[in-house]
Protein backbone atom coordinates (compact mmCIF):
# COMPACT_ATOMS: atom_id res chain seq x y z
CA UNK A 1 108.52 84.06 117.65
CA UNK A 2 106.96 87.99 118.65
CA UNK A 3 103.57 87.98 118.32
CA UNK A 4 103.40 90.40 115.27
CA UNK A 5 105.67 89.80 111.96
CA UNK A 6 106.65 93.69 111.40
CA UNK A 7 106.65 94.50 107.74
CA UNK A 8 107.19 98.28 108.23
CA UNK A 9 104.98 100.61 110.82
CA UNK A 10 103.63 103.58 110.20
CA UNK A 11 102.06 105.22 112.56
CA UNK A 12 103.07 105.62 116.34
CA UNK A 13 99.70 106.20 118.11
CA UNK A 14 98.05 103.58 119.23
CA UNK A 15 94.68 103.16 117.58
CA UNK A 16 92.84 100.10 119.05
CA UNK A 17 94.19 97.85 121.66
CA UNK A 18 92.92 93.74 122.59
CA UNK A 19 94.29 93.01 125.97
CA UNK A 20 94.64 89.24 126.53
CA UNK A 21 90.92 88.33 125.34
CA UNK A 22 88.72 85.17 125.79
CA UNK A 23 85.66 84.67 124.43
CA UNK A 24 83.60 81.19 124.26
CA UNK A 25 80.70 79.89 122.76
CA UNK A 26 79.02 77.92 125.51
CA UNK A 27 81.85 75.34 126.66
CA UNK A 28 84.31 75.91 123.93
CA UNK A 29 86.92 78.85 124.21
CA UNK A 30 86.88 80.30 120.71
CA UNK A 31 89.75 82.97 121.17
CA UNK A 32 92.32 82.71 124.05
CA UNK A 33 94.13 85.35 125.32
CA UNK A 34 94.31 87.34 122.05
CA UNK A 35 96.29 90.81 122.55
CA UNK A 36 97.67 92.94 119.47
CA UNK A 37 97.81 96.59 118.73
CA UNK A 38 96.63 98.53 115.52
CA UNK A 39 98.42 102.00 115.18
CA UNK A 40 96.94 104.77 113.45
CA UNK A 41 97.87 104.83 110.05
CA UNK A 42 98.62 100.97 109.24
CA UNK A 43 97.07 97.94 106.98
CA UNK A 44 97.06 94.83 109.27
CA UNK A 45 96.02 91.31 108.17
CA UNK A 46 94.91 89.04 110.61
CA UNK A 47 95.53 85.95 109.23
CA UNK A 48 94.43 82.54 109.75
CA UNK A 49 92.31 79.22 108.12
CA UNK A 50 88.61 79.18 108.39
CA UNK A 51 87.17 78.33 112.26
CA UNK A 52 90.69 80.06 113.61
CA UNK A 53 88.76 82.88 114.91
CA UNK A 54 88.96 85.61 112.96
CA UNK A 55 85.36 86.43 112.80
CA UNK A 56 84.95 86.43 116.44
CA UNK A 57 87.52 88.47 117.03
CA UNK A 58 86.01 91.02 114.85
CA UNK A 59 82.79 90.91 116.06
CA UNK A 60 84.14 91.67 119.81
CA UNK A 61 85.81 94.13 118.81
CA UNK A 62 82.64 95.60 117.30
CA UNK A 63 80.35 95.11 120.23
CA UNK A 64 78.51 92.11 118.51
CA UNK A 65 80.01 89.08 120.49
CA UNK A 66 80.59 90.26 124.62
CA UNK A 67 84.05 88.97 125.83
CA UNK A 68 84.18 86.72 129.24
CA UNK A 69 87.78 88.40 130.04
CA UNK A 70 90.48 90.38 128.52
CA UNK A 71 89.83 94.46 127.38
CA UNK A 72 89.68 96.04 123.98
CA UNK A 73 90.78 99.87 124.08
CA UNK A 74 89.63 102.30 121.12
CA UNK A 75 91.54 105.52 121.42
CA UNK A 76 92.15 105.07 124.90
CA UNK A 77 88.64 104.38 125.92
CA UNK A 78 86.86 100.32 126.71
CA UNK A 79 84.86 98.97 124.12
CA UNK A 80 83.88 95.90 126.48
CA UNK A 81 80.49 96.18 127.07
CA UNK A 82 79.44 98.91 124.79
CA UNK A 83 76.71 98.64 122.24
CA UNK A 84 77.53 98.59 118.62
CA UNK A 85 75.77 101.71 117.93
CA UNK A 86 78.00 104.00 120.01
CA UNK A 87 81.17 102.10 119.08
CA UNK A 88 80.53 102.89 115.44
CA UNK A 89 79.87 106.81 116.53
CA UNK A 90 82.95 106.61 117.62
CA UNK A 91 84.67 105.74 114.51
CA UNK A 92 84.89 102.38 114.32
CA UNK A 93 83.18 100.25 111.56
CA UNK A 94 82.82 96.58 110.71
CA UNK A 95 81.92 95.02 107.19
CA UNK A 96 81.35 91.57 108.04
CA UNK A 97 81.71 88.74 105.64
CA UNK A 98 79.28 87.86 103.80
CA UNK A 99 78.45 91.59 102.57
CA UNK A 100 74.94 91.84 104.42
CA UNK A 101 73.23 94.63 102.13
CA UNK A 102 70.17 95.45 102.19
CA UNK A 103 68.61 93.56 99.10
CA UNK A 104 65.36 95.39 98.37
CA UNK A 105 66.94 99.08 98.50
CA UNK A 106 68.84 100.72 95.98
CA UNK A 107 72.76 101.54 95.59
CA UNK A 108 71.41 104.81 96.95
CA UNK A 109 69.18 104.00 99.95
CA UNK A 110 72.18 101.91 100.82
CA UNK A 111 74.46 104.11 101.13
CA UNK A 112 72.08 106.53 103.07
CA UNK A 113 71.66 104.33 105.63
CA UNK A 114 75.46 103.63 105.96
CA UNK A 115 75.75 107.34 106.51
CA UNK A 116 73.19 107.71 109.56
CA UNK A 117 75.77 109.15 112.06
CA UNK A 118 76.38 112.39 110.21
CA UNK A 119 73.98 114.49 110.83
CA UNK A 120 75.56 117.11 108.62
CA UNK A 121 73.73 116.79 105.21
CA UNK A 122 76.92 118.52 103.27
CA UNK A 123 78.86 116.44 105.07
CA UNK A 124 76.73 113.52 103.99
CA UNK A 125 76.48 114.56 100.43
CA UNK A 126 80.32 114.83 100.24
CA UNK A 127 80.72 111.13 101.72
CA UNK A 128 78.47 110.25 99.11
CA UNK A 129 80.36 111.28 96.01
CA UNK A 130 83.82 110.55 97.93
CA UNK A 131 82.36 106.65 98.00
CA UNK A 132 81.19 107.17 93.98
CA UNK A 133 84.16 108.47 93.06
CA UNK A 134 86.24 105.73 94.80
CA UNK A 135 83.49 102.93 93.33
CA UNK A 136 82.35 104.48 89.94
CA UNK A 137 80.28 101.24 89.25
CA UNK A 138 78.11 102.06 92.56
CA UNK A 139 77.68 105.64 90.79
CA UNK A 140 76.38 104.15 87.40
CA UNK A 141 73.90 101.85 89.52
CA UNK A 142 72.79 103.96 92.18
CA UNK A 143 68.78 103.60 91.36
CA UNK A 144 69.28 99.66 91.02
CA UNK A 145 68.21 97.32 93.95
CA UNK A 146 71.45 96.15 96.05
CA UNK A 147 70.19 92.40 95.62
CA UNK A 148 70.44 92.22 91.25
CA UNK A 149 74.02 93.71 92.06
CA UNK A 150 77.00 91.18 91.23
CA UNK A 151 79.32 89.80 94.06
CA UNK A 152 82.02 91.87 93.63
CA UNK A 153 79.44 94.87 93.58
CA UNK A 154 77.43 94.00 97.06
CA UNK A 155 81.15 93.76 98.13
CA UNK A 156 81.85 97.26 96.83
CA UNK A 157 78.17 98.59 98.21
CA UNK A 158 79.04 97.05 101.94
CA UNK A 159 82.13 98.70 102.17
CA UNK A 160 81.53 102.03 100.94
CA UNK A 161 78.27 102.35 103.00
CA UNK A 162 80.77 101.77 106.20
CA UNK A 163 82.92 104.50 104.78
CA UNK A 164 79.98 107.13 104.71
CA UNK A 165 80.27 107.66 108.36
CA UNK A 166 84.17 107.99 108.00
CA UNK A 167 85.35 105.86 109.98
CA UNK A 168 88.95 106.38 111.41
CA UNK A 169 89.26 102.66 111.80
CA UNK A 170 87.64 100.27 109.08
CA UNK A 171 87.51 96.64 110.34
CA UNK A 172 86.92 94.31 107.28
CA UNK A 173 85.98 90.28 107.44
CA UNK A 174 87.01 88.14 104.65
CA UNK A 175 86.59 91.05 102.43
CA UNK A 176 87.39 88.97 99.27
CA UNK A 177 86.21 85.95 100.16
CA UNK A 178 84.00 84.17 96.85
CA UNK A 179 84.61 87.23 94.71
CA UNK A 180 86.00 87.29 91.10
CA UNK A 181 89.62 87.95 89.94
CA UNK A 182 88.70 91.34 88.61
CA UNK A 183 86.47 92.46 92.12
CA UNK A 184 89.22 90.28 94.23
CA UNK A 185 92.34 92.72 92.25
CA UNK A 186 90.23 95.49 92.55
CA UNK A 187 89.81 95.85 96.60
CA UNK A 188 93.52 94.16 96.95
CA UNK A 189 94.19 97.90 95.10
CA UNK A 190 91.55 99.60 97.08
CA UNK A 191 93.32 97.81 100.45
CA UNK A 192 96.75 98.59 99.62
CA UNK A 193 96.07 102.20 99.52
CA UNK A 194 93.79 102.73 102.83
CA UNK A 195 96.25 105.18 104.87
CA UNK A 196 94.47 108.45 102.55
CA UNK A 197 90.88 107.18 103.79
CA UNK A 198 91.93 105.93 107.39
CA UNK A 199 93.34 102.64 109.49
CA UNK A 200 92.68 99.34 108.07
CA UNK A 201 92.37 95.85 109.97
CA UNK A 202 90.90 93.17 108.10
CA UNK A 203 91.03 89.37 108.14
CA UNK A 204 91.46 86.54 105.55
CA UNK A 205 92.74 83.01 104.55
CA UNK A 206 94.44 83.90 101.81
CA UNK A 207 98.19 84.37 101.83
CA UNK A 208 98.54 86.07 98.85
CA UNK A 209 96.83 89.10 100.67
CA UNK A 210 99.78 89.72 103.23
CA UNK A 211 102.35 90.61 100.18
CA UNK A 212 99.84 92.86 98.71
CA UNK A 213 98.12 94.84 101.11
CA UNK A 214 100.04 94.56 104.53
CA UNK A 215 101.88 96.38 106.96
CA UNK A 216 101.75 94.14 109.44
CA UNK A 217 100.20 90.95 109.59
CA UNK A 218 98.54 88.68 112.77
CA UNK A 219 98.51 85.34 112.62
CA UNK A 220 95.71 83.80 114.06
CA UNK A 221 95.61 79.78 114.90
CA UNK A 222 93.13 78.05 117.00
CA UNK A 223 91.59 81.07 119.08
CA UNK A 224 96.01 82.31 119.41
CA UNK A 225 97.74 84.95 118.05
CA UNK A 226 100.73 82.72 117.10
CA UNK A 227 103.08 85.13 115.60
């Protein structure tokens, strides 16, 4: 078996890079000698059942988890050992599961602070009505506190305050995980369509997403990239 099942790529240039990465939680070794490439321009899945280590993998990649070995290239260029904060100014963003908003501020304030690496405010005000325009709903509630929004909504909110910094690589964790059929169909659609906005790598236990959304897909099992 090759470590990646192609389903079609479509972009040449190499985008992000994991280089034969471990990473353990005290004694246990959570991921184990992970490596995979995401061009610019694709939708990969990485696949796998909950505890494979999917989220882990993500969060390295981010800066939120440090590595004990392996390397994890952005545009040429070592994330290992970088703070979050610069990795995302470099165009990398992670919405982790779980959708994290910030309860107590509005749709707007939200958003804002999604936005705080642009220091352009046209700029800003244009990522702001490209993310209303993509989720009308967040438009129609923008004065309403993130925390009386549904599910599906918060989902919405999270991912649309990581695209107001544009970021050329969008990594998303378990992005439908709990949500409805109509949110679920909704960011499936959203998903399937990422190559206008940017490059999309996001995880999930669901088969059904590979068919749907995928270029490629990774499949994670027991800390291994499998196939």
């Amino acid at each position: 078996m090759t470590e990646e099942l192609e389903k079609g790529t479509l972009g040449e240039e190499t985008l992000l890079e994991v280089k034969e990465l471990n990473v353990y939680y005290g004694l246990i070794r959570a991921i184990k000698d992970v490596s995979f490439k995401v061009r610019k321009g694709e939708i990969v899945t990485l696949i796998g059942a909950n505890g494979a280590g999917k989220t882990t993998t993500m969060q390295s990649i981010t800066g939120l988890l440090h590595p004990k070995s392996g390397h994890i290239f952005y545009k040429g260029k070592e994330l290992v050992g970088m703070p979050t904060h610069k990795i995302v100014k470099m165009g990398l963003t992670l919405v982790p599961e779980g959708r994290r908003v910030f309860a107590e501020l509005t749709v707007y304030e939200n958003l804002q602070m999604g936005g705080f690496t642009e220091k352009d405010r046209n700029k800003l005000k244009e990522n702001l009505e490209m993310v209303y325009e993509l989720f009308p709903r967040l438009g129609e509630r923008r004065k309403q506190l993130a925390g009386a929004l549904s599910g599906g909504e918060q989902q919405m909110l999270a991912i649309g305050r990581a695209m107001m910094c544009q970021p050329e690589l969008l990594l998303l964790d378990e992005p439908v995980n709990g949500l409805d059929f109509q949110s679920t169909e909704f960011l499936y659609q959203l998903m399937g369509s990422y190559q206008q906005y940017g490059t999309l790598l996001f995880s999930s236990h669901i088969l059904e997403s590979i068919c749907l959304t995928s270029d490629r897909v990774l499949v994670l099992e027991q800390g291994r990239i499998s196939r």
